[in-house]
N, C-alpha and C. Protein backbone atom coordinates (compact mmCIF):
# COMPACT_ATOMS: atom_id res chain seq x y z
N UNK A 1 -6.98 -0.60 -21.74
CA UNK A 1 -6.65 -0.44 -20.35
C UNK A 1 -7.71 -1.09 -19.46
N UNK A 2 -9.04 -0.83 -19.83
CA UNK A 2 -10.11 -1.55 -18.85
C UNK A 2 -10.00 -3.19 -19.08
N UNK A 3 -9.45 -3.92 -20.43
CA UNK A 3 -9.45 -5.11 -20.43
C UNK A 3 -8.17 -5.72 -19.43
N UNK A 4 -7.21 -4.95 -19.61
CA UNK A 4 -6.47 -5.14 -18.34
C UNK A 4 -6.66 -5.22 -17.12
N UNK A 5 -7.07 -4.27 -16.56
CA UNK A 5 -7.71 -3.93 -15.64
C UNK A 5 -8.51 -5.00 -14.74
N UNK A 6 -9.53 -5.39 -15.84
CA UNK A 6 -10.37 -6.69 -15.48
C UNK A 6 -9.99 -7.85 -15.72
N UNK A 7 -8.44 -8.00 -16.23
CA UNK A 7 -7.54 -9.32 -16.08
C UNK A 7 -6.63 -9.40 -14.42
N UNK A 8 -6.59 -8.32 -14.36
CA UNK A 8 -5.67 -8.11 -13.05
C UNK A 8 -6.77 -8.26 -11.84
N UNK A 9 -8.01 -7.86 -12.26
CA UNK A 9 -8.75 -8.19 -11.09
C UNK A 9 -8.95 -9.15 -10.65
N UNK A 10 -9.19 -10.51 -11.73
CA UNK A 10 -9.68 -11.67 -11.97
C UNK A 10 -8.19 -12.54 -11.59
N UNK A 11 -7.12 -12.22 -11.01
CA UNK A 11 -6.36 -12.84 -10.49
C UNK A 11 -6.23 -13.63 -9.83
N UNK A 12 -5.91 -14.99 -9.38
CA UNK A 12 -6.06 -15.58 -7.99
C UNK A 12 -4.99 -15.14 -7.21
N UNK A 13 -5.65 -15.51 -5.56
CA UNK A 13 -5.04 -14.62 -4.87
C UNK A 13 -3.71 -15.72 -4.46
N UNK A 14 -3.40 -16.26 -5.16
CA UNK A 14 -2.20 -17.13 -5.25
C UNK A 14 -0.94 -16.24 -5.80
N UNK A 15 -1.66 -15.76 -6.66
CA UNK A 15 -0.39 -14.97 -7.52
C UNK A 15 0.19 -13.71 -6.91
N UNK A 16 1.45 -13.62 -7.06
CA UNK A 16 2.33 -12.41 -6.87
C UNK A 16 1.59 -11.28 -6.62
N UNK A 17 0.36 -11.04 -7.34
CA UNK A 17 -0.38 -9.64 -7.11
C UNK A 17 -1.40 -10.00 -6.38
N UNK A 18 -1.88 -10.93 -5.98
CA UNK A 18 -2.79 -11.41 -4.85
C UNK A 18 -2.11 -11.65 -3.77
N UNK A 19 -0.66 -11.68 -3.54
CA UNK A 19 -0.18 -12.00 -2.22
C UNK A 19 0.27 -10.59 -1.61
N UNK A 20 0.53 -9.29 -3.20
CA UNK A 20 0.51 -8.15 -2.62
C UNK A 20 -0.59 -7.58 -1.67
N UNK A 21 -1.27 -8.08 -2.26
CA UNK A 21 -2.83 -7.39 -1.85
C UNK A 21 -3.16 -7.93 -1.03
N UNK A 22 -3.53 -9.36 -0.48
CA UNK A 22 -3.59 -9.78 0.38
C UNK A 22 -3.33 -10.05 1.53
N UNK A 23 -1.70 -10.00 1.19
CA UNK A 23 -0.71 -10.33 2.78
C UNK A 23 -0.03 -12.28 2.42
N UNK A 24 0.08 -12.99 3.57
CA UNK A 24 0.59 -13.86 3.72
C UNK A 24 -0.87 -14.61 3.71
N UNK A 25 -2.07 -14.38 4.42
CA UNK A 25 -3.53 -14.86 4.19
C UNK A 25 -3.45 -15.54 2.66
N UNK A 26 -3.12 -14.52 1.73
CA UNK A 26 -3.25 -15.58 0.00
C UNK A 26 -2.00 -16.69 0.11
N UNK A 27 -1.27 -16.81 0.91
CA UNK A 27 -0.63 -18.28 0.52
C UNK A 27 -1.27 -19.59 2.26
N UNK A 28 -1.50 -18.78 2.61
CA UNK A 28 -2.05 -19.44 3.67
C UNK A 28 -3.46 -19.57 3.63
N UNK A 29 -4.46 -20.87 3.57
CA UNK A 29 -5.98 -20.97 3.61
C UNK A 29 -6.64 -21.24 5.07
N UNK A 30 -7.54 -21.35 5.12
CA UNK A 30 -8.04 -21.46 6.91
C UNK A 30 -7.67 -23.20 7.24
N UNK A 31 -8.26 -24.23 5.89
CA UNK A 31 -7.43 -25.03 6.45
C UNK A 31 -6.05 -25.06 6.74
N UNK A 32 -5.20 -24.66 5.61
CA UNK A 32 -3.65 -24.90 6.38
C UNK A 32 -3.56 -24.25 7.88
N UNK A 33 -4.05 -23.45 8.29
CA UNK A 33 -3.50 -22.69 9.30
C UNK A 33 -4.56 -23.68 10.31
N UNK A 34 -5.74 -24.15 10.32
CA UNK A 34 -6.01 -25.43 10.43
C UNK A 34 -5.09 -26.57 10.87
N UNK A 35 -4.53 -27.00 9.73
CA UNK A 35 -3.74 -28.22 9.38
C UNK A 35 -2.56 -28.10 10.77
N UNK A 36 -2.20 -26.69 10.52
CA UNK A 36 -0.84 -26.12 10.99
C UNK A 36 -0.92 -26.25 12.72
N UNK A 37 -2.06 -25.89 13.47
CA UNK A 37 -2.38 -26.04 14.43
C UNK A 37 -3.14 -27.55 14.88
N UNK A 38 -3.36 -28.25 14.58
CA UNK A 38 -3.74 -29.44 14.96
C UNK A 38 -2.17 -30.38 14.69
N UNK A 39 -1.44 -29.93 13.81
CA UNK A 39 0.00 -30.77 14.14
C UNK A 39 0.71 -30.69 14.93
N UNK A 40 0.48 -28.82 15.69
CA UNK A 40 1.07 -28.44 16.90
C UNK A 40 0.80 -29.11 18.25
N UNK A 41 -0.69 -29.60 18.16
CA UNK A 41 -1.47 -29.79 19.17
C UNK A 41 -1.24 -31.27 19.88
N UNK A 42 -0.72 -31.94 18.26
CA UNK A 42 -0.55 -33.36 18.64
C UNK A 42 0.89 -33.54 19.14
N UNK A 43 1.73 -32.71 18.34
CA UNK A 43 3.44 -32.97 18.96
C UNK A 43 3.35 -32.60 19.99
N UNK A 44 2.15 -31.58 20.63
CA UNK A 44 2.59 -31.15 22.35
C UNK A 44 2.35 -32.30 23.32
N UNK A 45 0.85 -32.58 22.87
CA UNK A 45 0.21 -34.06 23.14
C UNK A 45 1.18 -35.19 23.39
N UNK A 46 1.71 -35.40 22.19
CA UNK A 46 2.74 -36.37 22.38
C UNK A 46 4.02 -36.81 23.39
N UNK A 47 4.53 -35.46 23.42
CA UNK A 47 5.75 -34.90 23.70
C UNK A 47 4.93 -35.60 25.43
N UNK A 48 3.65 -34.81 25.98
CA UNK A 48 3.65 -34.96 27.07
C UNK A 48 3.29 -36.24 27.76
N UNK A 49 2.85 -37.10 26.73
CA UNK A 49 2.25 -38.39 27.25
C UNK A 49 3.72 -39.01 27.31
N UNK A 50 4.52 -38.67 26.66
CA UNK A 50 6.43 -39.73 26.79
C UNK A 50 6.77 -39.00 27.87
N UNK A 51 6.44 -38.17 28.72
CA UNK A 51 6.97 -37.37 30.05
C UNK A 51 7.53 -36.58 30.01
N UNK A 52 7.36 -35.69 28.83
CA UNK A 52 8.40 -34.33 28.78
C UNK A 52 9.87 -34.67 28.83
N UNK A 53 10.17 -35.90 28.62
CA UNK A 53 11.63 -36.11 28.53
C UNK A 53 12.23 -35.50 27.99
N UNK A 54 11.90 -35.51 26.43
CA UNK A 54 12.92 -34.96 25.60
C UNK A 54 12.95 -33.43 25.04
N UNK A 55 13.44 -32.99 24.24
CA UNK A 55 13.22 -31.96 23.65
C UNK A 55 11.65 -31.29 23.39
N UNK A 56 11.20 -30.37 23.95
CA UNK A 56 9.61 -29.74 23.67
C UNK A 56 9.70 -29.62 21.71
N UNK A 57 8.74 -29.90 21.64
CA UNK A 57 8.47 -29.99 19.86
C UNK A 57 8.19 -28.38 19.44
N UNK A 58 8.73 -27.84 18.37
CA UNK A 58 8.49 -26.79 17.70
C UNK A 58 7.47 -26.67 16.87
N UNK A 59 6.62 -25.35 17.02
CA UNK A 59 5.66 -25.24 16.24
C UNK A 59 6.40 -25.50 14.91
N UNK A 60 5.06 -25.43 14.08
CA UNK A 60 5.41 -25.65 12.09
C UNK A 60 5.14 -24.09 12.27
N UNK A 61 6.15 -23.82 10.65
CA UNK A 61 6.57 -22.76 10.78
C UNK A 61 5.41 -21.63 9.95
N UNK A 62 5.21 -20.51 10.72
CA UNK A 62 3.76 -20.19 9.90
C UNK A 62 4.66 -18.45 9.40
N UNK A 63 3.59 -17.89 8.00
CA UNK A 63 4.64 -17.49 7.22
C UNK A 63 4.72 -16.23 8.16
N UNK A 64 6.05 -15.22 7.18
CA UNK A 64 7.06 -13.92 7.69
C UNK A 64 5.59 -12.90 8.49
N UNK A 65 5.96 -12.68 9.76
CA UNK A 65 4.67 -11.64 9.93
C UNK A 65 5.30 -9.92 9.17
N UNK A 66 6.56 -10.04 8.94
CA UNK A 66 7.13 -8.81 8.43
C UNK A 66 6.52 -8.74 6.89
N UNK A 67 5.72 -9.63 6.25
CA UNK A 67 5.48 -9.44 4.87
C UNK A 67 4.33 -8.83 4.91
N UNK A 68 3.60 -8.51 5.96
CA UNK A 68 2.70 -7.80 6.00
C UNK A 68 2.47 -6.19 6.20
N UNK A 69 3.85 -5.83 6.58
CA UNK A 69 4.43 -4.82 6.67
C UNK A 69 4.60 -3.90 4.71
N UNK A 70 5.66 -5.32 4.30
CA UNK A 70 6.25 -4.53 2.70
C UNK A 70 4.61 -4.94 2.27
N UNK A 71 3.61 -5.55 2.28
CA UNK A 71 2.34 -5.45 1.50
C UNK A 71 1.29 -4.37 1.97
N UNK A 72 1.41 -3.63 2.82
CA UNK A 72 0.80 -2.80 3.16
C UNK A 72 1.69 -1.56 2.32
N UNK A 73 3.00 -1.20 2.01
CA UNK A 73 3.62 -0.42 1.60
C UNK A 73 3.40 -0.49 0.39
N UNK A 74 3.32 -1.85 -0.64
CA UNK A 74 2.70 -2.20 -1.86
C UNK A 74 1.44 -1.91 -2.08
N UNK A 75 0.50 -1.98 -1.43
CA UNK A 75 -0.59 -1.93 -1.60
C UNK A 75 -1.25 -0.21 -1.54
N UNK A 76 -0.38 0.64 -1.04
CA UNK A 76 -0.17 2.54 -0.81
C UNK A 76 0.47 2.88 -2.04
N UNK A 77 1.28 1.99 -2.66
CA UNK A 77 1.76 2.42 -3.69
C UNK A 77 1.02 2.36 -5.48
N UNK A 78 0.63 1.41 -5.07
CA UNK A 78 -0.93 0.96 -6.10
C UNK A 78 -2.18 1.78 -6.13
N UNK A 79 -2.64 2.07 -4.72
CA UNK A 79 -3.51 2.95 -4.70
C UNK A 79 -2.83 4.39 -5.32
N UNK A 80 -1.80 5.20 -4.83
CA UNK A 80 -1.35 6.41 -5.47
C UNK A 80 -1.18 6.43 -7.01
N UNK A 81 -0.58 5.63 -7.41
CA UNK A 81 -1.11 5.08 -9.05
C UNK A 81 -2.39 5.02 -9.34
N UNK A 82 -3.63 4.93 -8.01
CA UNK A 82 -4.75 4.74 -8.86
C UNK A 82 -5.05 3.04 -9.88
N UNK A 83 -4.28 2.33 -9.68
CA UNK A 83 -4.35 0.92 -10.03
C UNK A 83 -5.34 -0.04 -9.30
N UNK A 84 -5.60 0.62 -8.21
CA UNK A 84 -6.70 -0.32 -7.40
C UNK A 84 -7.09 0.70 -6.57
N UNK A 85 -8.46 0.98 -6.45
CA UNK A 85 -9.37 1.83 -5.67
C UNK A 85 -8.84 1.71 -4.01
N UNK A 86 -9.00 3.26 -4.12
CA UNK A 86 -8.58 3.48 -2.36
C UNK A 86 -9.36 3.43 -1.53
N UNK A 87 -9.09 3.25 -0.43
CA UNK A 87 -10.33 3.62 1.20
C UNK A 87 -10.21 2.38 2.20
């Protein structure tokens, strides 16, 4: 059980049980969210130097804020199991 234990810890937070635990943060890094906002910055940029003619540009799409909701409910449910330390 403890070798488990210390396989599940050693997870990256890429994986299914790192995105529980984490939230949307484990599929998202500071650069992408980075990346994500400097593409915003330039389509606004853009958009305004052609004169606002056309259609205003849509942000890129950044992930579900509701998944932070079911990972907080995952993450209460793990602790009551005792699978990952509470507090």
């Amino acid at each position: 059980m403890r070798e488990l234990l210390g396989m599940v810890r050693q997870l990256p937070h890429e994986s299914p049980l790192g995105r529980a635990l984490h939230g949307e943060a484990a599929r998202w890094s500071t650069a992408d969210h980075l990346l994500a906002t400097a593409v915003d910055l330039l389509a606004g940029a853009n958009w305004q130097r052609g004169g606002g003619k056309r259609q205003k540009p849509k942000p890129v799409k950044r992930p579900d804020p509701r998944a932070e909701k079911r990972r907080r409910e995952y993450v209460g449910r793990l602790k009551r199991l005792g699978l990952i330390p509470g507090g």
